[in-house]
Protein backbone atom coordinates (compact mmCIF):
# COMPACT_ATOMS: atom_id res chain seq x y z
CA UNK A 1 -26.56 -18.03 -3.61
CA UNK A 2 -25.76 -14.43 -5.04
CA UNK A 3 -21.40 -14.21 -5.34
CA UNK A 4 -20.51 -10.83 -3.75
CA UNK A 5 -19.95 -7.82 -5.49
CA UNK A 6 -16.33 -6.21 -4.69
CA UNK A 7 -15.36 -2.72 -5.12
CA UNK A 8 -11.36 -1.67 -5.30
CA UNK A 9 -11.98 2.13 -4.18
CA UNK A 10 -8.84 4.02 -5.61
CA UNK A 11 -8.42 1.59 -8.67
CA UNK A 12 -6.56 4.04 -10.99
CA UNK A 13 -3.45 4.02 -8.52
CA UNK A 14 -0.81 1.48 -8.78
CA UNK A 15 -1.98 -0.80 -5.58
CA UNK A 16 -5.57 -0.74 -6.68
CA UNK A 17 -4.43 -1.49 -10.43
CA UNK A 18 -2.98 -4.53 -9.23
CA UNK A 19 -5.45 -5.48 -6.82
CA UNK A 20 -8.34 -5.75 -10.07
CA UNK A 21 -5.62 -7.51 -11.95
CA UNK A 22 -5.21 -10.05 -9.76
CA UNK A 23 -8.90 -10.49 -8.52
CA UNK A 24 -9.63 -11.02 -12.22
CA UNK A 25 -7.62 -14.48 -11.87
CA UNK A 26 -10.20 -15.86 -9.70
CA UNK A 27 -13.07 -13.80 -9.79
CA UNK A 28 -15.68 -13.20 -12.87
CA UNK A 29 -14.96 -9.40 -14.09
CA UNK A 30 -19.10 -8.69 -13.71
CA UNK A 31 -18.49 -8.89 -9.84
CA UNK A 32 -15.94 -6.58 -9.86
CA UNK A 33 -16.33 -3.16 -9.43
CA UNK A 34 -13.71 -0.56 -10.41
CA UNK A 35 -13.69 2.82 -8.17
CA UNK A 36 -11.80 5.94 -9.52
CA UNK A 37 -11.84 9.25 -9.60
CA UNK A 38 -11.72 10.02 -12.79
CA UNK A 39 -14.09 7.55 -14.75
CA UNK A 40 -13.09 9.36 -18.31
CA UNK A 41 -9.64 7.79 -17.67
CA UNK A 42 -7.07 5.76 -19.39
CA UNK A 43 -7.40 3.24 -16.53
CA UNK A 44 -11.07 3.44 -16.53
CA UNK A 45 -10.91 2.83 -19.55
CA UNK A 46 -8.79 -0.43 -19.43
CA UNK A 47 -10.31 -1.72 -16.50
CA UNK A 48 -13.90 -1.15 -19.09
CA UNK A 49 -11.94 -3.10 -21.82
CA UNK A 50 -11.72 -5.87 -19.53
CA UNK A 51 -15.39 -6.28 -18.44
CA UNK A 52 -15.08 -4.52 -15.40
CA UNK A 53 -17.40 -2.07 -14.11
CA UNK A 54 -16.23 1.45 -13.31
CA UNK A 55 -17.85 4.21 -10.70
CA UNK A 56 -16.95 7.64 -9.78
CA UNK A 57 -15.19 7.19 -6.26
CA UNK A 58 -13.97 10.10 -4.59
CA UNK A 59 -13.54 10.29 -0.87
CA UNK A 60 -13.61 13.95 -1.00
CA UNK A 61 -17.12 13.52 -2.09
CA UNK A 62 -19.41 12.51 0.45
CA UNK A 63 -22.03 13.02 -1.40
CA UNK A 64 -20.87 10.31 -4.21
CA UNK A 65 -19.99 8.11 -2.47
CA UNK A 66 -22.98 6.20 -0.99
CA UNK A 67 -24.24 6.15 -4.63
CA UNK A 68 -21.09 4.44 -5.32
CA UNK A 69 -20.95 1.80 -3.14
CA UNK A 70 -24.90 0.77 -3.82
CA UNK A 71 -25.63 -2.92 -4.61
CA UNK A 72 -21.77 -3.69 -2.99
CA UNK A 73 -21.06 -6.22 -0.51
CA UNK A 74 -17.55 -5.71 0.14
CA UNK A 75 -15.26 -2.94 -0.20
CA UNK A 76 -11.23 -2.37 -0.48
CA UNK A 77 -10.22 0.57 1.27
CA UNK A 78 -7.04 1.60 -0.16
CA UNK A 79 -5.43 4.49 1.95
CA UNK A 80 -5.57 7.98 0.60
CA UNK A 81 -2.30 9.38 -0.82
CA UNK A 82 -4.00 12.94 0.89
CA UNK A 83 -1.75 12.73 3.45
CA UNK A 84 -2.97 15.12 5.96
CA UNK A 85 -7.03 14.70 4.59
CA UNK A 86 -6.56 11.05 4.76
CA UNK A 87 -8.75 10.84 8.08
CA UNK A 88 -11.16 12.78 6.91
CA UNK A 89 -11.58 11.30 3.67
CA UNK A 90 -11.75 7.58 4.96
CA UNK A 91 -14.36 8.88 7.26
CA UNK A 92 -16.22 9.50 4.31
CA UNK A 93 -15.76 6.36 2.84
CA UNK A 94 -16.87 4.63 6.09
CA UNK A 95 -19.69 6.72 6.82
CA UNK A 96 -21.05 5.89 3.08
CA UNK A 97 -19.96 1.87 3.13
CA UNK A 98 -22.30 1.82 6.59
CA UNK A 99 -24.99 3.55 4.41
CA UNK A 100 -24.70 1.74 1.52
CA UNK A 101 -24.89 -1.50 3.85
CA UNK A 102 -21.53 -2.74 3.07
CA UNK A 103 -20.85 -6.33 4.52
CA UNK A 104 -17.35 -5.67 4.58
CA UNK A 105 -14.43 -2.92 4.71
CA UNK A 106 -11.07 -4.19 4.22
CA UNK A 107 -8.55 -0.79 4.74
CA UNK A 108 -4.67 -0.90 3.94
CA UNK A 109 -3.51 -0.03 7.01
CA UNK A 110 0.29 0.47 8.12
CA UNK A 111 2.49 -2.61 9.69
CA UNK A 112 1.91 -2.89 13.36
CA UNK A 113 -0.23 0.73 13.41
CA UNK A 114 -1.21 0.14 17.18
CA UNK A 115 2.71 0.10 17.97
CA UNK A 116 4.76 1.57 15.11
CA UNK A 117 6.78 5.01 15.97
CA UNK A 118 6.38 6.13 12.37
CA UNK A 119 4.30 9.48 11.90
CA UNK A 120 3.01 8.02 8.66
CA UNK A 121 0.83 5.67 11.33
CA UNK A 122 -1.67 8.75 12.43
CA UNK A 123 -4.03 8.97 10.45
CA UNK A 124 -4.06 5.12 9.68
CA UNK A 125 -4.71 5.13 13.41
CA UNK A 126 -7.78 7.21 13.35
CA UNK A 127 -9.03 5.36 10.95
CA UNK A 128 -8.99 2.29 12.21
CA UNK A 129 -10.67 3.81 15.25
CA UNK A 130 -13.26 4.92 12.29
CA UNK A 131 -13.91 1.62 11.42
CA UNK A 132 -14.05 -0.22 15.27
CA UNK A 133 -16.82 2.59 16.07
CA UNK A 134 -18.88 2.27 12.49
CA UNK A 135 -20.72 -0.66 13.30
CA UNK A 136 -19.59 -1.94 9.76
CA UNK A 137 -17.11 -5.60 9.79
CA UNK A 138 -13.90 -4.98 8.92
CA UNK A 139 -10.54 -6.62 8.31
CA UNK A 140 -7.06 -4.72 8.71
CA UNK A 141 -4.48 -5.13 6.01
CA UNK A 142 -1.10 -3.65 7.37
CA UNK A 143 0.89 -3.15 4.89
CA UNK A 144 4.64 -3.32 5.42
CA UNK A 145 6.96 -1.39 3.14
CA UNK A 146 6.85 -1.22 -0.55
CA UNK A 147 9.87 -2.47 -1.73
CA UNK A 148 9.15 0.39 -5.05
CA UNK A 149 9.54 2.69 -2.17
CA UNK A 150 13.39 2.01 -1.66
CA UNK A 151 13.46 1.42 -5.94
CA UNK A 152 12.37 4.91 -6.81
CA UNK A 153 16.12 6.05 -5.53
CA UNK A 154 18.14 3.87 -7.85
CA UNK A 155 18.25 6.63 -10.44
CA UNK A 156 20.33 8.97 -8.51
CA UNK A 157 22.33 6.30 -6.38
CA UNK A 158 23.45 5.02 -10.17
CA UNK A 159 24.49 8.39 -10.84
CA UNK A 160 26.27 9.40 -7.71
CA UNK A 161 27.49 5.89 -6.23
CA UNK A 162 25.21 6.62 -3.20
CA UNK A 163 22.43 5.47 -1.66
CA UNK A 164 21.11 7.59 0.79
CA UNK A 165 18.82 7.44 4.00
CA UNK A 166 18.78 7.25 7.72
CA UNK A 167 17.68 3.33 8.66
CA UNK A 168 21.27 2.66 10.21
CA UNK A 169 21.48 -0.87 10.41
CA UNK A 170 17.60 -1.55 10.29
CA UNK A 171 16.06 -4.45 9.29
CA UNK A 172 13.76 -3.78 6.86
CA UNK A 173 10.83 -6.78 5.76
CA UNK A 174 9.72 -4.92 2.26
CA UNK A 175 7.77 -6.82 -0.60
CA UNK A 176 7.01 -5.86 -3.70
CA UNK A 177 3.41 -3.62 -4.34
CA UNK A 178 2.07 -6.54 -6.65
CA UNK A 179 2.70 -8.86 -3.36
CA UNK A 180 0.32 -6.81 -1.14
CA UNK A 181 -2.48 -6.64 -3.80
CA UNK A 182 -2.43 -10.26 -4.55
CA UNK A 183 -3.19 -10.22 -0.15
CA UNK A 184 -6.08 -7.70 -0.76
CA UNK A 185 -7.43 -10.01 -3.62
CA UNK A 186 -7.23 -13.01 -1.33
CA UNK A 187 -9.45 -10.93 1.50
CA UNK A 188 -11.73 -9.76 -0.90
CA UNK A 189 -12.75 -12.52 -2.85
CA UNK A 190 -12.44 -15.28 0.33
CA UNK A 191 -14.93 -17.90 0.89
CA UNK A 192 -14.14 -17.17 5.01
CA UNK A 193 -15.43 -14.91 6.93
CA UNK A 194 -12.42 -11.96 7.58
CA UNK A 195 -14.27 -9.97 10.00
CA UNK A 196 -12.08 -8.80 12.82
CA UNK A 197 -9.26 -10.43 11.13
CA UNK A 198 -5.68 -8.09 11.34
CA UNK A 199 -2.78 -9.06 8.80
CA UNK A 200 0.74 -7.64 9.75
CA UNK A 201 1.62 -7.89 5.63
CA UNK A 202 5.41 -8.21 5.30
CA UNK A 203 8.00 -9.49 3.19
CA UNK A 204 9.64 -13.22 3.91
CA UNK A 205 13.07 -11.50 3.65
CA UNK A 206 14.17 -8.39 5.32
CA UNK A 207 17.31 -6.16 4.44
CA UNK A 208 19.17 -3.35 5.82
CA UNK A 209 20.28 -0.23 3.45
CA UNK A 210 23.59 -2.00 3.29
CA UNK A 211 22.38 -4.59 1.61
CA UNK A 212 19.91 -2.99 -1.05
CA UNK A 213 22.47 -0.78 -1.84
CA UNK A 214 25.13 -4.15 -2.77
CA UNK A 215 22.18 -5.17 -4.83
CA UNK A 216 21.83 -2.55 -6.75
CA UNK A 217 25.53 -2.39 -7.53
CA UNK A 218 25.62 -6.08 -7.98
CA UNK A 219 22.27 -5.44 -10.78
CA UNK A 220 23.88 -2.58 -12.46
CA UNK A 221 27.86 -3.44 -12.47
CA UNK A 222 28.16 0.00 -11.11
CA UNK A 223 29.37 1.01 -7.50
CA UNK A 224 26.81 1.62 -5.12
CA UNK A 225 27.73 2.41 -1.55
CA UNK A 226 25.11 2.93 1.60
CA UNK A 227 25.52 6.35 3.48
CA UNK A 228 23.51 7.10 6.78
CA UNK A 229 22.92 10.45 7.27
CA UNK A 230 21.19 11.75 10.44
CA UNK A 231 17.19 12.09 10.29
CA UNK A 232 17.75 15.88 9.87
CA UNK A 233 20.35 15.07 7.14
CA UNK A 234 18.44 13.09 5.21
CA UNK A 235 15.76 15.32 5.63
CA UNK A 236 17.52 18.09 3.90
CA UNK A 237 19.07 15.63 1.25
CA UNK A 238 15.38 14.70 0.25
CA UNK A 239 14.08 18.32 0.33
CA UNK A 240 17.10 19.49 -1.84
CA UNK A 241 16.48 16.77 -4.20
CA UNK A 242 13.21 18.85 -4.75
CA UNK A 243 10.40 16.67 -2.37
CA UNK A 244 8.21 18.61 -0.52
CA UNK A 245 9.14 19.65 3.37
CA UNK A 246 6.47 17.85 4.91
CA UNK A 247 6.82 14.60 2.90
CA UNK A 248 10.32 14.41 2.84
CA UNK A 249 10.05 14.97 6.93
CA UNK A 250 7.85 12.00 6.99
CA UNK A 251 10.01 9.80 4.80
CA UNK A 252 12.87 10.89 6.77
CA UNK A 253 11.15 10.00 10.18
CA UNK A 254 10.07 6.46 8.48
CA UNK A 255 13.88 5.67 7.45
CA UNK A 256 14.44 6.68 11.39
CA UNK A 257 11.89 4.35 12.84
CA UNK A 258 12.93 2.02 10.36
CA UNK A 259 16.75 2.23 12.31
CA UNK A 260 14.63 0.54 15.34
CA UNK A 261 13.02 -2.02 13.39
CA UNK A 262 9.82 -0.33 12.92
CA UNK A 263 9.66 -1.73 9.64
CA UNK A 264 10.59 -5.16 10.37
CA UNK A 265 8.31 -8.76 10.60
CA UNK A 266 9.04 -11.98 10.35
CA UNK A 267 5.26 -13.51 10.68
CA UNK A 268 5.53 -14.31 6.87
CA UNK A 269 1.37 -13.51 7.47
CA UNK A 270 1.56 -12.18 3.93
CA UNK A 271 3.35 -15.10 2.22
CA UNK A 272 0.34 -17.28 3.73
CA UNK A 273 -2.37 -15.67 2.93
CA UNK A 274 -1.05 -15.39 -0.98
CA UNK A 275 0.01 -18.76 -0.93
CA UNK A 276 3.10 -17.80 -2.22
CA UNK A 277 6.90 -16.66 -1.25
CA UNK A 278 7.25 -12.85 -1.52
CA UNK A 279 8.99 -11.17 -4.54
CA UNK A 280 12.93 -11.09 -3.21
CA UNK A 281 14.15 -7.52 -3.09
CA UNK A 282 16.91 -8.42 -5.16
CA UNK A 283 14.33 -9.17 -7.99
CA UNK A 284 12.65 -5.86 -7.62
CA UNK A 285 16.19 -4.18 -7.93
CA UNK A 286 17.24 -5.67 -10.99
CA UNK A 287 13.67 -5.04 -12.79
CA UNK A 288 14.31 -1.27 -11.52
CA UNK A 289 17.76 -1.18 -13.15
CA UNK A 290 16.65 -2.40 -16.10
CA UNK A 291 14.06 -0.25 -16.63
């Protein structure tokens, strides 16, 4: 019987990276197929150096697109970082994947999108609406929190002895961005059927703000304290810390919903379907400090 051919769409970003790395461990590179926007790139070029096809994927292009995906059987569906476009482009992508006569789309979704307060959970709404009415099987990865997210402010809480944000006392069940693409390798490249299958994908151990910021001070040797600010606060903090207004309005109302547990799951569904404990947040803090 013919092995499936798998495409990563948006392979040159850091989840898809890791998603072709660790299909590679278990799946022949010639059934692999590398999606990204730029195939004159240094990661098209690695993924090339490894034996890996690459293809032009952009979901801006409709046009591309169902040349893309010919001759694929299944197809990762890693959310566009357009926030604001995502809808439309995954509608793209869906619309093509249905033409192309893809046997299955697995989409990154957001943890508990049907429920979740978070704004962020829009347009990963919609699209899964995309997919229910495409005709095309489909399995939902919802990712939790990276745990990188949180890591990316350990610069400036080194320098300043702060850790910012607005999560209160929140429980928050992050894993590490290698964690969730060893979960899309597992859907990709399994023997089972994952149609209609939904994954809430979260970390085995959750934290509050408190207690990342102890762990970075613990990491470091340097004192680190947690400060909540309000959601407009934090808001500010982040757009005078040069972010952009409308992404540091949705980061702000994600540390908010994050203050109700929005971000919180103890399922362990993503443990299981690795077959492996999560990366401990404490881990991902001391690689950060380190550098």
């Amino acid at each position: 019987m013919t092995q499936p051919r798998l495409l990563v769409a948006a392979a040159s970003g850091q989840l898809g990276r890791l998603t072709v790395d660790a299909l590679l461990e278990s799946v022949p590179a010639a059934r692999i197929v590398a999606g990204v926007r730029n195939p004159d790139g240094d990661a098209a070029k690695a993924f090339a150096a490894k034996g890996v096809e690459v293809r032009k994927v952009d979901y801006a292009d409709p046009a591309g697109l169902a040349a893309a995906f010919a001759g694929i059987d299944r197809l990762l569906l890693i959310s566009s970082n357009a926030v604001g476009a995502r809808a439309v482009q995954h509608n793209n992508a869906i619309s093509a994947a249905r033409q192309a006569g893809i046997k299955l789309i697995a989409y990154t979704s957001i943890l508990h999108a049907d429920t979740t307060p978070l704004g962020l959970a829009e347009e990963h709404k919609l699209t899964e609406a995309a997919l229910r009415q495409s005709g095309v099987p489909f399995a939902l990865l919802r990712n939790g929190w990276y745990t990188e997210n949180y890591a990316a402010s350990i610069p400036p809480a080194l320098a300043h002895g702060v850790f910012l944000g607005a999560a209160g006392d929140g429980r928050i069940s992050g894993a590490a961005r290698a964690d969730y693409a060893r979960a899309a390798a597992a859907v990709l490249a399994s023997d089972e059927s994952q149609a209609g299958h939904i994954y809430e994908l979260a970390g085995d151990q959750a934290f509050t703000l408190t207690e990342f910021a102890a762990a970075i001070a613990k990491a470091s040797g340097k004192p680190v304290a947690y400060k909540n600010l309000s959601e407009p606060e934090f808001k500010a903090a982040l757009v005078g810390a040069g972010l952009p207004e409308g992404f540091a309005g949705l980061l702000a109302d994600s540390d908010a919903g994050a203050a109700k547990d929005a971000l919180f799951d103890d399922g362990k569904a993503l443990s299981r379907l690795t077959g492996r404990p999560t990366t401990p947040f404490a881990e991902t803090i001391a690689a950060a400090v380190k550098g």
